[in-house]
N, C-alpha and C. Protein backbone atom coordinates (compact mmCIF):
# COMPACT_ATOMS: atom_id res chain seq x y z
N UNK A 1 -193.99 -131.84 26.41
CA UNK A 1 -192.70 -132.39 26.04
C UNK A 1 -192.89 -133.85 25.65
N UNK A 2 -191.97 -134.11 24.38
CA UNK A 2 -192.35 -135.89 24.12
C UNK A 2 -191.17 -136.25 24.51
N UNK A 3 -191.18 -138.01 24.07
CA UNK A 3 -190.29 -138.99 24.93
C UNK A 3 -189.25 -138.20 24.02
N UNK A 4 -189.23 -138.00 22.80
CA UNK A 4 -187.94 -137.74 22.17
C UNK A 4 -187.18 -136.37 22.53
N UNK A 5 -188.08 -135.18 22.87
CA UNK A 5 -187.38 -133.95 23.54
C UNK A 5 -186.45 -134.31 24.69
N UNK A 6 -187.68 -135.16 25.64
CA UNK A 6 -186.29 -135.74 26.86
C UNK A 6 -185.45 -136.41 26.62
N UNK A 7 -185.45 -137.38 25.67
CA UNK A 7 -184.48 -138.31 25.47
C UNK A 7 -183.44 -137.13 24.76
N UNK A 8 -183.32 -135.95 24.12
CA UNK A 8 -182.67 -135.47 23.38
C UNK A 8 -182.10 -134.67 24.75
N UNK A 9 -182.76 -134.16 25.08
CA UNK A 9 -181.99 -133.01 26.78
C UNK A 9 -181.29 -134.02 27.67
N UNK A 10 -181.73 -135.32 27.63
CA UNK A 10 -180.65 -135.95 28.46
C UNK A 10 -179.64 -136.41 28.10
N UNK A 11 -179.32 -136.14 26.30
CA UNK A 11 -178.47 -136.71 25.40
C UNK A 11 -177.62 -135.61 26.21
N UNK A 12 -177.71 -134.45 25.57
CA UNK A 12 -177.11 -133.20 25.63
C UNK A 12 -176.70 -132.77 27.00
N UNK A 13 -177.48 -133.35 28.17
CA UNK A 13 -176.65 -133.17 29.63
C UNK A 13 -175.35 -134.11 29.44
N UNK A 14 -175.61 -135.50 29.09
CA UNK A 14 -174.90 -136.57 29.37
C UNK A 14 -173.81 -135.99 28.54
N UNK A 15 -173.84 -135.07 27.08
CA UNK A 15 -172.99 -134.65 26.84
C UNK A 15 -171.88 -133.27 27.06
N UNK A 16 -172.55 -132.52 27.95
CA UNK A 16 -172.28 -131.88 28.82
C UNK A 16 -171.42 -132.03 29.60
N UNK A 17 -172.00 -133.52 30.22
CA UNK A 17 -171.20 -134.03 31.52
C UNK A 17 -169.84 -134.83 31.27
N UNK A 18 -169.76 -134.93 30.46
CA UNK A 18 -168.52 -135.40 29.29
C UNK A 18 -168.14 -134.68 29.13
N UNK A 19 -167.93 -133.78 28.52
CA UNK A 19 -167.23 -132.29 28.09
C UNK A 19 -166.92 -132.02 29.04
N UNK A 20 -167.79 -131.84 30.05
CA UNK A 20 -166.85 -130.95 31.72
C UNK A 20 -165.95 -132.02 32.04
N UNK A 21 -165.72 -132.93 31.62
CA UNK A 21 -164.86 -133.94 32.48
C UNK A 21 -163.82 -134.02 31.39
N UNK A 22 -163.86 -134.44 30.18
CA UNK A 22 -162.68 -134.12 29.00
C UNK A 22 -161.77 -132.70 29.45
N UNK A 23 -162.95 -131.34 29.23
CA UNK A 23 -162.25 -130.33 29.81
C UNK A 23 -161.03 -130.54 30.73
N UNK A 24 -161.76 -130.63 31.56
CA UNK A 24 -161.11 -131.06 33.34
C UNK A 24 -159.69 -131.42 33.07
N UNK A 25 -159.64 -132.91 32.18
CA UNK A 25 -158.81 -133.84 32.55
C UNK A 25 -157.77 -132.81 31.14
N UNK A 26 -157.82 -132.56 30.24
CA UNK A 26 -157.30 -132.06 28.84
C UNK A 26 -157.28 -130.73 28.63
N UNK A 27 -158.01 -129.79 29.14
CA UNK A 27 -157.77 -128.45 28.78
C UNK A 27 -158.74 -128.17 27.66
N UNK A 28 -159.25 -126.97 27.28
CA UNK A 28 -159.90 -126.55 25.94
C UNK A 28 -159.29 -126.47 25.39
N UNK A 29 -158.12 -126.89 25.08
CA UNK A 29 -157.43 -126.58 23.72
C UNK A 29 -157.06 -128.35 23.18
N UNK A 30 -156.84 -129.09 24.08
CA UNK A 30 -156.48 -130.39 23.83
C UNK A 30 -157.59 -131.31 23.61
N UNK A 31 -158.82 -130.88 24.19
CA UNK A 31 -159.96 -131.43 24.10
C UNK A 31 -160.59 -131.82 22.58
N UNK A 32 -160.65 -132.65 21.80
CA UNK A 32 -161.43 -133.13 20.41
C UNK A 32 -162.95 -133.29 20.79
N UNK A 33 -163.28 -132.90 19.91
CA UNK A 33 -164.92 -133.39 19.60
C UNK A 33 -164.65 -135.19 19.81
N UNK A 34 -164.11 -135.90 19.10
CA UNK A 34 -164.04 -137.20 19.61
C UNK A 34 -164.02 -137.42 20.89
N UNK A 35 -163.01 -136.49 21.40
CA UNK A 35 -162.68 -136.84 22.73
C UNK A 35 -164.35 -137.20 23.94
N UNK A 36 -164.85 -135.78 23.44
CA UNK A 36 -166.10 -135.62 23.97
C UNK A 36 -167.73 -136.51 23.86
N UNK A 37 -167.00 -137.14 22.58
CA UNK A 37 -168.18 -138.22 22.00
C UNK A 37 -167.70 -139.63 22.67
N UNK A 38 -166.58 -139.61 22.38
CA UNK A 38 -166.50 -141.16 23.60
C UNK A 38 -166.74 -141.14 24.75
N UNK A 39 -167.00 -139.72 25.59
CA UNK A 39 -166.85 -140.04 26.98
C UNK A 39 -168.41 -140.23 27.01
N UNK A 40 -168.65 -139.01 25.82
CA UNK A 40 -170.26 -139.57 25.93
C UNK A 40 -170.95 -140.65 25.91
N UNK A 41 -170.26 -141.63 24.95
CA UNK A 41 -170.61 -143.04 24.47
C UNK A 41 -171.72 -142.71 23.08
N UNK A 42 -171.06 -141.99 22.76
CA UNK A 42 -171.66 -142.18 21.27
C UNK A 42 -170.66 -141.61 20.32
N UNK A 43 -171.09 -141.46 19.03
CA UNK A 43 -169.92 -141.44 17.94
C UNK A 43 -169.82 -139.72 17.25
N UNK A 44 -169.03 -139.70 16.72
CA UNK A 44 -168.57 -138.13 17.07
C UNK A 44 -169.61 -137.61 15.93
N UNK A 45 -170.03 -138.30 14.64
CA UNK A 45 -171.65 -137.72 14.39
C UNK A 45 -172.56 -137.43 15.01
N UNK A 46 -173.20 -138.45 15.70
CA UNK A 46 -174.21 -138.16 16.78
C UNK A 46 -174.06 -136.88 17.27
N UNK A 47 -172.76 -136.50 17.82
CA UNK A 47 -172.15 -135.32 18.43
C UNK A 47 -172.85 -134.01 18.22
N UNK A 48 -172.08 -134.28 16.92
CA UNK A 48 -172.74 -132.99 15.73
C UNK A 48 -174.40 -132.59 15.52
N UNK A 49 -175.06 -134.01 15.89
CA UNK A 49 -176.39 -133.99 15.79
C UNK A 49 -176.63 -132.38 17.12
N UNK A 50 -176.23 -132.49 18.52
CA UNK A 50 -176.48 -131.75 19.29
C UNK A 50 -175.77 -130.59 19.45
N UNK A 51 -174.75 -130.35 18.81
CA UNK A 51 -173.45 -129.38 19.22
C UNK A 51 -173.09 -128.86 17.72
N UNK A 52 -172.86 -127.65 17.78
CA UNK A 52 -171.83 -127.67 16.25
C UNK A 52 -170.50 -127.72 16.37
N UNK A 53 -169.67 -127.41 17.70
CA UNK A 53 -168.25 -127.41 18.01
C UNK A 53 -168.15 -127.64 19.17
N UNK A 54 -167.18 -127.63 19.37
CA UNK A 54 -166.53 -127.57 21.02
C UNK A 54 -166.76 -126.28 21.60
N UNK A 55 -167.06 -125.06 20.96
CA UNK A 55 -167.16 -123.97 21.60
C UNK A 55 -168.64 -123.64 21.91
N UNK A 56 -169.20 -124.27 21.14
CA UNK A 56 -171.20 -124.44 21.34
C UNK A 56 -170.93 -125.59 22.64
N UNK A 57 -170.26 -126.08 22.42
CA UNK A 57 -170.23 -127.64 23.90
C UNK A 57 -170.32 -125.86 25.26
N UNK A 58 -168.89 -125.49 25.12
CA UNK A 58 -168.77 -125.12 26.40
C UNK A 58 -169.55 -123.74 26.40
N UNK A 59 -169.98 -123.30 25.57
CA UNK A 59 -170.59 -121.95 25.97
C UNK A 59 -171.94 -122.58 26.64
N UNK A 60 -172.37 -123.64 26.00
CA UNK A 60 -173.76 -124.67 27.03
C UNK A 60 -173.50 -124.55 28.15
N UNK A 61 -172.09 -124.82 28.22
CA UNK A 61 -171.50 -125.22 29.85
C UNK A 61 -171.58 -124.48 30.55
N UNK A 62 -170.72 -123.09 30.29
CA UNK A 62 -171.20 -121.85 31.01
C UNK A 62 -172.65 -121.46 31.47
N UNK A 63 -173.20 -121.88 30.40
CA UNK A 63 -174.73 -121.30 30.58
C UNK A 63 -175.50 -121.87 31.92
N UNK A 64 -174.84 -123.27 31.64
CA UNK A 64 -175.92 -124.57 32.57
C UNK A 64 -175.31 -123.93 34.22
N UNK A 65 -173.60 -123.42 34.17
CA UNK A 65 -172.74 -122.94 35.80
C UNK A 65 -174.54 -122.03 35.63
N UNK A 66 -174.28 -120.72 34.88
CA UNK A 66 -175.00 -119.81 35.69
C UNK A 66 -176.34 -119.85 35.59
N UNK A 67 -176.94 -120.83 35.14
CA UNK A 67 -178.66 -121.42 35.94
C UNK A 67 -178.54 -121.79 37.14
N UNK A 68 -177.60 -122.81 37.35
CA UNK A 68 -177.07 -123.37 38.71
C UNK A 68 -177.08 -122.52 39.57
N UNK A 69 -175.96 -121.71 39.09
CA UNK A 69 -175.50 -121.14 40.58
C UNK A 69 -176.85 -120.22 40.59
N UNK A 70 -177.41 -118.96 39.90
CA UNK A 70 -178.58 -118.33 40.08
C UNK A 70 -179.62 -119.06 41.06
N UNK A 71 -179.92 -120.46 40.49
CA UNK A 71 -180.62 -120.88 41.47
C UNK A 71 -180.26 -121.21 42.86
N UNK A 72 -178.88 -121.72 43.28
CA UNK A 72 -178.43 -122.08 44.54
C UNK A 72 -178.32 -120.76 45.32
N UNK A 73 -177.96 -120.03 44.50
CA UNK A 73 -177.42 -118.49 45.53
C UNK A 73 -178.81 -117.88 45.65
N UNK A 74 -180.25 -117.91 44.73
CA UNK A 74 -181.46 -117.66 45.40
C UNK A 74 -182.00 -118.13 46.08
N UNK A 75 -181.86 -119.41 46.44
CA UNK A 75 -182.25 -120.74 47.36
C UNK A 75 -181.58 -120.15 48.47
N UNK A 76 -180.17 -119.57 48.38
CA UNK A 76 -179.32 -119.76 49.83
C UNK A 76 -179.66 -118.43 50.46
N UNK A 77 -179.97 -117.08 49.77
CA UNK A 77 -180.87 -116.11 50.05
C UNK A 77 -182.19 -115.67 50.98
N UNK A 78 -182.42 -116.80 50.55
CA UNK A 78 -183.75 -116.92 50.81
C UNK A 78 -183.96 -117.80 52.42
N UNK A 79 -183.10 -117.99 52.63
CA UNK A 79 -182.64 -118.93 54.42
C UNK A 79 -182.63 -117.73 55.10
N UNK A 80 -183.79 -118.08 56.68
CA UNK A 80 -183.69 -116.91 57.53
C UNK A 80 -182.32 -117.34 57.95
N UNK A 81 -181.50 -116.52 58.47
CA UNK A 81 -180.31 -116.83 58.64
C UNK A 81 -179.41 -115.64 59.15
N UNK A 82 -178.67 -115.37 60.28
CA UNK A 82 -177.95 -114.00 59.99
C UNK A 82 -177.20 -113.91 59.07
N UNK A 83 -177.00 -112.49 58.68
CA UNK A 83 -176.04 -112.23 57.50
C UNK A 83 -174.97 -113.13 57.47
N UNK A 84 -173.91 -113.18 57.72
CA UNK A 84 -172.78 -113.76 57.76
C UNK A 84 -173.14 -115.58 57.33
N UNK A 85 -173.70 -116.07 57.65
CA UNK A 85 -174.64 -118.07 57.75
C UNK A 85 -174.87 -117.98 56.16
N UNK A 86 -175.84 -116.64 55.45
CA UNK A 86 -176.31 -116.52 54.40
C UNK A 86 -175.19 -116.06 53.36
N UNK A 87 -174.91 -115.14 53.31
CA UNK A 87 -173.52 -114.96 52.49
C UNK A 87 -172.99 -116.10 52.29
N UNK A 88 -172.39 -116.83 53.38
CA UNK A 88 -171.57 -118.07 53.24
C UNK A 88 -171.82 -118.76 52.91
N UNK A 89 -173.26 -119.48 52.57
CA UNK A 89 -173.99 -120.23 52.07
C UNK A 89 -174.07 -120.08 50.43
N UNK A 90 -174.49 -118.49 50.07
CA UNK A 90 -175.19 -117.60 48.96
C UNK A 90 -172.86 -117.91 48.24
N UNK A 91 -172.66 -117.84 48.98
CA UNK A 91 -170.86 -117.48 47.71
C UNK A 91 -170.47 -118.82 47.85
N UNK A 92 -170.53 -120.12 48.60
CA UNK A 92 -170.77 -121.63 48.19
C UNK A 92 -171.21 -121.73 47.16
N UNK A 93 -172.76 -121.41 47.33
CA UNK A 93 -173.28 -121.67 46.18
C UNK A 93 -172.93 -120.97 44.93
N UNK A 94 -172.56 -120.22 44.68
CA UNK A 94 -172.20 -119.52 43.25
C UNK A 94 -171.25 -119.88 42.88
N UNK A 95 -170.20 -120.73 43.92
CA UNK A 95 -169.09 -121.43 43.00
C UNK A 95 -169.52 -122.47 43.20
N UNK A 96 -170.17 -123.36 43.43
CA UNK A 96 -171.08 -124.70 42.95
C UNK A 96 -169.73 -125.52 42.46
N UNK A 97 -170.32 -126.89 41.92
CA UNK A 97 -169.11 -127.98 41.67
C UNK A 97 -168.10 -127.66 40.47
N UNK A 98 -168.92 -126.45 39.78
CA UNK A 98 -167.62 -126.37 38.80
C UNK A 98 -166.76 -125.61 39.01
N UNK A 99 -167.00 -124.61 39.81
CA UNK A 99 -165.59 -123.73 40.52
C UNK A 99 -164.94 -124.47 41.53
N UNK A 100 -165.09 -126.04 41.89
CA UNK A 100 -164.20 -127.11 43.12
C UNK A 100 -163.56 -127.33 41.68
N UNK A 101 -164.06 -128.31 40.65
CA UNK A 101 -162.87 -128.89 39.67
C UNK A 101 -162.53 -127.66 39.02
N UNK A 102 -162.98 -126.22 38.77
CA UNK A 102 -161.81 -125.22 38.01
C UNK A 102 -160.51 -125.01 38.97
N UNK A 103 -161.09 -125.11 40.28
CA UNK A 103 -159.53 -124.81 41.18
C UNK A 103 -159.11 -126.23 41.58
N UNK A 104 -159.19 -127.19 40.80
CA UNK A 104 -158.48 -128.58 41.25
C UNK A 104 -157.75 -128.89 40.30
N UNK A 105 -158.28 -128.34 38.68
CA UNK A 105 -158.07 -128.98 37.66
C UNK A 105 -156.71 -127.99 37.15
N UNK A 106 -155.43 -129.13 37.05
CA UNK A 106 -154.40 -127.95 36.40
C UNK A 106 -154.72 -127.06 35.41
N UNK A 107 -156.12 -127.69 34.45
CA UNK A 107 -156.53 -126.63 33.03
C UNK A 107 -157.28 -125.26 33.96
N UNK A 108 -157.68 -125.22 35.45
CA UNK A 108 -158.42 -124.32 35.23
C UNK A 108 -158.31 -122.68 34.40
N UNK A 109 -157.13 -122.35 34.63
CA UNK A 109 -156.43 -121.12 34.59
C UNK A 109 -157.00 -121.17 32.91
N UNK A 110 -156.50 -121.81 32.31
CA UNK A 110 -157.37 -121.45 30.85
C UNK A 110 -158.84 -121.90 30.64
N UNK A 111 -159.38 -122.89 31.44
CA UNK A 111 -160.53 -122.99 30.84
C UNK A 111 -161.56 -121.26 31.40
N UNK A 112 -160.79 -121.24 32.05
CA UNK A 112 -161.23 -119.40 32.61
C UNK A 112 -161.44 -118.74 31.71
N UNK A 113 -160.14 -118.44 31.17
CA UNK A 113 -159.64 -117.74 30.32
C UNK A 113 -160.87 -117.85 28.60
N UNK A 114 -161.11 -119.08 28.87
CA UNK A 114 -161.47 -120.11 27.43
C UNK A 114 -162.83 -119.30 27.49
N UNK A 115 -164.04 -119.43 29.01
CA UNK A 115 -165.22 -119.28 29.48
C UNK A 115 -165.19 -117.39 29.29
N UNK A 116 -164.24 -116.64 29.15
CA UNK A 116 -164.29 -115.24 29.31
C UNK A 116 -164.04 -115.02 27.77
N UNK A 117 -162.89 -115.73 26.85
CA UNK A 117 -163.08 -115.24 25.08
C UNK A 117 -164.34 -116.14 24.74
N UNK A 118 -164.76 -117.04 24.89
CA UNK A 118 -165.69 -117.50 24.25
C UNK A 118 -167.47 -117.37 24.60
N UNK A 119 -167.38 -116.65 25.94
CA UNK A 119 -168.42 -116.83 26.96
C UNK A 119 -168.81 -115.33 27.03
N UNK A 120 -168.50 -114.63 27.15
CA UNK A 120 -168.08 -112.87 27.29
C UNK A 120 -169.60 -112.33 27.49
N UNK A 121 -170.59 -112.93 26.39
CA UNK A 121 -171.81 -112.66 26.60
C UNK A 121 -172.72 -113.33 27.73
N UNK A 122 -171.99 -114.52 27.89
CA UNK A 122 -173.06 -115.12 29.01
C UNK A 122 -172.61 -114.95 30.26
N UNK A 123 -171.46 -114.65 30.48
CA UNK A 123 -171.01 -114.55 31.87
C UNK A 123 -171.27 -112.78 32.28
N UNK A 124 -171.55 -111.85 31.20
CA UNK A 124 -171.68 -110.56 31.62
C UNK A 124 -173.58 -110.46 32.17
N UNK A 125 -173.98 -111.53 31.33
CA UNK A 125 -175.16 -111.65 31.72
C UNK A 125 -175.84 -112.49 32.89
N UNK A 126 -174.56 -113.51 33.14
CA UNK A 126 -175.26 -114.52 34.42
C UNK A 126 -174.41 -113.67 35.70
N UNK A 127 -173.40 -112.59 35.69
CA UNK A 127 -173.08 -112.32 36.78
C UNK A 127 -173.73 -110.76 37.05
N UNK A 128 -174.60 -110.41 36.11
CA UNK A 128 -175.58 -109.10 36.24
C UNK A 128 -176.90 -109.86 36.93
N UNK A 129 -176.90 -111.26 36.97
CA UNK A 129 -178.24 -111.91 37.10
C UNK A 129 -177.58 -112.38 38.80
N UNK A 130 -176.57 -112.13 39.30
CA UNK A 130 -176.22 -112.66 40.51
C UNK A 130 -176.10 -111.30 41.32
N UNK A 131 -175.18 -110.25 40.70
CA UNK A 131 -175.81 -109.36 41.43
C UNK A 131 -176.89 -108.62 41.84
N UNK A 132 -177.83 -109.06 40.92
CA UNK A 132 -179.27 -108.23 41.23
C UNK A 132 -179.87 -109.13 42.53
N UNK A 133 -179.33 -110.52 42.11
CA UNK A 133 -180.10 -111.35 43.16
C UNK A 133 -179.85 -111.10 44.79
N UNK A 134 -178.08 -110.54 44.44
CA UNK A 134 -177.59 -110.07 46.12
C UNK A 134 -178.18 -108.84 46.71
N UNK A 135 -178.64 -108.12 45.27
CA UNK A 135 -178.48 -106.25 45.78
C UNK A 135 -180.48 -106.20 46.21
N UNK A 136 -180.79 -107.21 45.75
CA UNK A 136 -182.55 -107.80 46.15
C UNK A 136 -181.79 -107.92 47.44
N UNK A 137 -181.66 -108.75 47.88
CA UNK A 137 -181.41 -109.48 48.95
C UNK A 137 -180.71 -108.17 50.17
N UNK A 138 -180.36 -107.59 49.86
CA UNK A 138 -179.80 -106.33 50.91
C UNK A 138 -180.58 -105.39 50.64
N UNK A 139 -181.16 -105.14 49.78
CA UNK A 139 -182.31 -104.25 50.10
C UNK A 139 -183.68 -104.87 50.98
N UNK A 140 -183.96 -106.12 51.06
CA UNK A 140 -184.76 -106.63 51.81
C UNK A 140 -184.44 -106.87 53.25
N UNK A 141 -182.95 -106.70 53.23
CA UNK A 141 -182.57 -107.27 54.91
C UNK A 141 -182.59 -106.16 55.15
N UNK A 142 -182.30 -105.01 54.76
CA UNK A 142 -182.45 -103.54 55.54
C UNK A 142 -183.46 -103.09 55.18
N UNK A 143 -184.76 -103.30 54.92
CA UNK A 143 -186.09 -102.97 54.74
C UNK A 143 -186.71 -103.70 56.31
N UNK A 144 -186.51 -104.71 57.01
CA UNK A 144 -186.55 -105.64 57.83
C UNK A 144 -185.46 -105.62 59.24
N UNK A 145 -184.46 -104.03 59.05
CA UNK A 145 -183.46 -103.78 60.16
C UNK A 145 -183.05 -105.08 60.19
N UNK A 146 -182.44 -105.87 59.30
CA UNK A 146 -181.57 -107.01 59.94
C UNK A 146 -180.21 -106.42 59.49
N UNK A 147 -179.91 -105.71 58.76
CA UNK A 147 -178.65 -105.01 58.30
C UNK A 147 -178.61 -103.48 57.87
N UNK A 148 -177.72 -103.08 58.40
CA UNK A 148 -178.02 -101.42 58.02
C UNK A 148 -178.25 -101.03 56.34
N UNK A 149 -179.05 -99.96 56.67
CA UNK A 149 -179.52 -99.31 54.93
C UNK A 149 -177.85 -99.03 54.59
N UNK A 150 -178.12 -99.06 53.17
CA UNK A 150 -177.06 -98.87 52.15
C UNK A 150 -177.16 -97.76 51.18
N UNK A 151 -176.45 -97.01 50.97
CA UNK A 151 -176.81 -96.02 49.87
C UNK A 151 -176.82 -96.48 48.45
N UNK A 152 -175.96 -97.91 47.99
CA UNK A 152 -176.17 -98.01 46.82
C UNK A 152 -176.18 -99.52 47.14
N UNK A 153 -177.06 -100.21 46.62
CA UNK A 153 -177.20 -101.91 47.09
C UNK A 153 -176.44 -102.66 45.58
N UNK A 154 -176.62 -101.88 44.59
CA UNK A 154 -176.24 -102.50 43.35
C UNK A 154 -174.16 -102.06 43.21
N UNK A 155 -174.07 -101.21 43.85
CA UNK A 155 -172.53 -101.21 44.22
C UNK A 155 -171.93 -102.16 45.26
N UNK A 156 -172.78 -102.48 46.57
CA UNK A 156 -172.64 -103.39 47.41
C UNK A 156 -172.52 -105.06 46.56
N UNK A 157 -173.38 -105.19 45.85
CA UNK A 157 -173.03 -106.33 45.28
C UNK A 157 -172.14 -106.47 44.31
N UNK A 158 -172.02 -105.79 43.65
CA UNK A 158 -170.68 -105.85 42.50
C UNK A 158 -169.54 -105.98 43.23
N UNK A 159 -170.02 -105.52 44.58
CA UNK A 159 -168.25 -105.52 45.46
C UNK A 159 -168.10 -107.04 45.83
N UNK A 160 -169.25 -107.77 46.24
CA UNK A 160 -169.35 -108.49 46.65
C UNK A 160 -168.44 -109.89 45.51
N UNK A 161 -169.70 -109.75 44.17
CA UNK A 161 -169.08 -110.27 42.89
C UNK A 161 -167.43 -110.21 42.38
N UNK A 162 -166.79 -109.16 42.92
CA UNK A 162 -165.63 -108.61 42.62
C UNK A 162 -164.39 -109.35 43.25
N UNK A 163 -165.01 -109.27 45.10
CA UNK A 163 -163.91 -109.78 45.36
C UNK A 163 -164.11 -111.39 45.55
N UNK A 164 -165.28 -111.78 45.40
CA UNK A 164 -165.43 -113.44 45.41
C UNK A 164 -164.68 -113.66 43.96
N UNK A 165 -164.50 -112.96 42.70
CA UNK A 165 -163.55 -113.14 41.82
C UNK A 165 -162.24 -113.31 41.86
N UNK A 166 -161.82 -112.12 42.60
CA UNK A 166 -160.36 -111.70 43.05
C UNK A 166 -159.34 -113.07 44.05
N UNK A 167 -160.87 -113.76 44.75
CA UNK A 167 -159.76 -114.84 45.46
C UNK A 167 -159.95 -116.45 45.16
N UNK A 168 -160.47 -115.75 44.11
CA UNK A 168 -160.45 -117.29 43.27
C UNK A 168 -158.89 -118.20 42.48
N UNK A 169 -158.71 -118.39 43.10
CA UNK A 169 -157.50 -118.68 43.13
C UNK A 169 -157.17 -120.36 43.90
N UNK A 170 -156.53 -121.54 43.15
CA UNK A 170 -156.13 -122.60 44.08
C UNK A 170 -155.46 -122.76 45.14
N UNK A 171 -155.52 -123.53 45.75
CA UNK A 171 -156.39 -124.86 45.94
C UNK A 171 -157.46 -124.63 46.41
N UNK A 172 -158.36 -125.03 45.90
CA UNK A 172 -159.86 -125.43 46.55
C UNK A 172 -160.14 -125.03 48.04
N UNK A 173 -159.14 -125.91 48.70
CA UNK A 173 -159.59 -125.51 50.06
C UNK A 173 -159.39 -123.93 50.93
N UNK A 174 -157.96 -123.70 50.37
CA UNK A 174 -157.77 -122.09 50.31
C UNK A 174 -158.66 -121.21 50.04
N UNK A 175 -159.24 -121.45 49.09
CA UNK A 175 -160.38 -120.64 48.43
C UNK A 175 -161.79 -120.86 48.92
N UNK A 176 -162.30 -121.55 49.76
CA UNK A 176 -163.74 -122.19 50.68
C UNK A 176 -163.02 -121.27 52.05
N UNK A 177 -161.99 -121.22 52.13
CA UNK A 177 -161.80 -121.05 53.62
C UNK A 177 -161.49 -119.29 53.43
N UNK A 178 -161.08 -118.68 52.41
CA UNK A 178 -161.75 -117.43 51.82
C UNK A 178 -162.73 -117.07 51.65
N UNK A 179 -163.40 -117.56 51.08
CA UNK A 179 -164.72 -117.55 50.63
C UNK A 179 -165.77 -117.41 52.17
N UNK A 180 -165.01 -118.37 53.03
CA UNK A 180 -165.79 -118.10 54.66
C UNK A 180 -165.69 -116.67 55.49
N UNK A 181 -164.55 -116.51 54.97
CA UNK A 181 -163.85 -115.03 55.42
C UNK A 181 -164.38 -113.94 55.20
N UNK A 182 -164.51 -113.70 53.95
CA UNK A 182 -165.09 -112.62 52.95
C UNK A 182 -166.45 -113.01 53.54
N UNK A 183 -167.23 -113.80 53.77
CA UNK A 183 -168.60 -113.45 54.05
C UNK A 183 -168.44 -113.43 55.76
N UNK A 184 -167.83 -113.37 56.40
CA UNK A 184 -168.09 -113.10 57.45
C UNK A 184 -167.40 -111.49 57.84
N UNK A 185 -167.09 -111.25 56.80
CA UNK A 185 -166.68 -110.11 57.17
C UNK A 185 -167.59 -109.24 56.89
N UNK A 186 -167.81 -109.45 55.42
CA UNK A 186 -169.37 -108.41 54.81
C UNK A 186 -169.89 -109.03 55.75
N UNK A 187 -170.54 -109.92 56.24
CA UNK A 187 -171.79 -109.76 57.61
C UNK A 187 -171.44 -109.16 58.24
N UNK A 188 -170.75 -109.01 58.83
CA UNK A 188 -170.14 -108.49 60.41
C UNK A 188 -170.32 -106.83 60.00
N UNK A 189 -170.21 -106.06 58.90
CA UNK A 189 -169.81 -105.10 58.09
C UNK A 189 -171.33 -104.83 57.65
N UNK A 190 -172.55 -105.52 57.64
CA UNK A 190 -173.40 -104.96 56.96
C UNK A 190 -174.60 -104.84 58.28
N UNK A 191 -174.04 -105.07 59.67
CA UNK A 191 -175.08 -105.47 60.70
C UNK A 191 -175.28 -103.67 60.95
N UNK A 192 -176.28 -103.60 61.61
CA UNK A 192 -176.90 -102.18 62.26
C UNK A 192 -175.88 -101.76 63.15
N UNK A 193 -175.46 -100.44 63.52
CA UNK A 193 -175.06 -99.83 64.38
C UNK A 193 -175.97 -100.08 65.51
């Protein structure tokens, strides 16, 4: 990698990190490419140099949530831990900091909406890449009697994926203190007879 590749990937985070915050504060629909170049601190050409639209901005965005979270929820996996400690840890991490400002931010409800018409391909693909990581992960804890065998581990996680969807819902704290629930319940629910 040369100085100019990094200098160009840290352009493109920094513009990233602008965009999630324009988003935030404006909505995807109110949001300008200007908008996104000033927060960046550069000029809305430059812009263009890295992005072709606002919809190349946020489909990046999406992409960068589900590296993130893939990695945090394999990191949090991977903790000896009883079921219930790990779950809770593993569904933290998959809503990571951008699911705190989607349920803080009045835009979230559309930038959702925005991330599912414009995203459709990456989110079918980063949440096939989260359940495999869970339905790994329960096939290894009941290979190891820490949780009873399952007849289908790749249905167990989609359930899992499903309803951490279903209570996504504001405020923030409502939804962490769900989010505690739901995994202590699948623990409690996946231990040995």
């Amino acid at each position: 990698m040369t100085a100019q590749d990094d200098e160009g990937g840290g352009k493109q985070k920094a513009i990233l990190k602008a965009a999630f915050t324009c988003f935030s504060q404006y909505g995807f629909r109110r949001t300008s490419m200007e908008d996104i170049a000033a927060a960046a601190g550069m000029s809305r050409p430059a812009l263009y140099l890295h992005f072709r639209n606002k919809t190349d901005i946020f489909r990046s965005l999406v992409q960068v949530y589900y590296d993130d979270a893939i990695r945090m929820v394999a990191q949090a996996l991977s903790e000896p831990a009883p079921p219930e400690a790990v779950l809770q840890n593993a569904f933290r991490a998959q809503s990571g900091q951008i699911g705190e400002a989607l349920l803080t931010s009045p835009h979230g409800a559309e930038l959702l909406d925005t991330g599912n018409a414009t995203s459709a391909d990456i989110v079918a693909a980063g949440e096939a890449r989260l359940a495999g990581l869970y339905a790994n992960w329960l096939r290894q804890q009941a290979r190891s009697g820490l949780i009873a065998p399952l007849p289908d581990t790749h249905g167990t996680a989609r359930l899992f994926m499903a309803a951490l969807k279903g209570i996504k819902t504001p405020p923030y704290a409502d939804y962490i203190a769900s989010v505690e629930q739901l995994a202590r319940l699948f623990g409690r629910g996946l231990r040995p007879s």
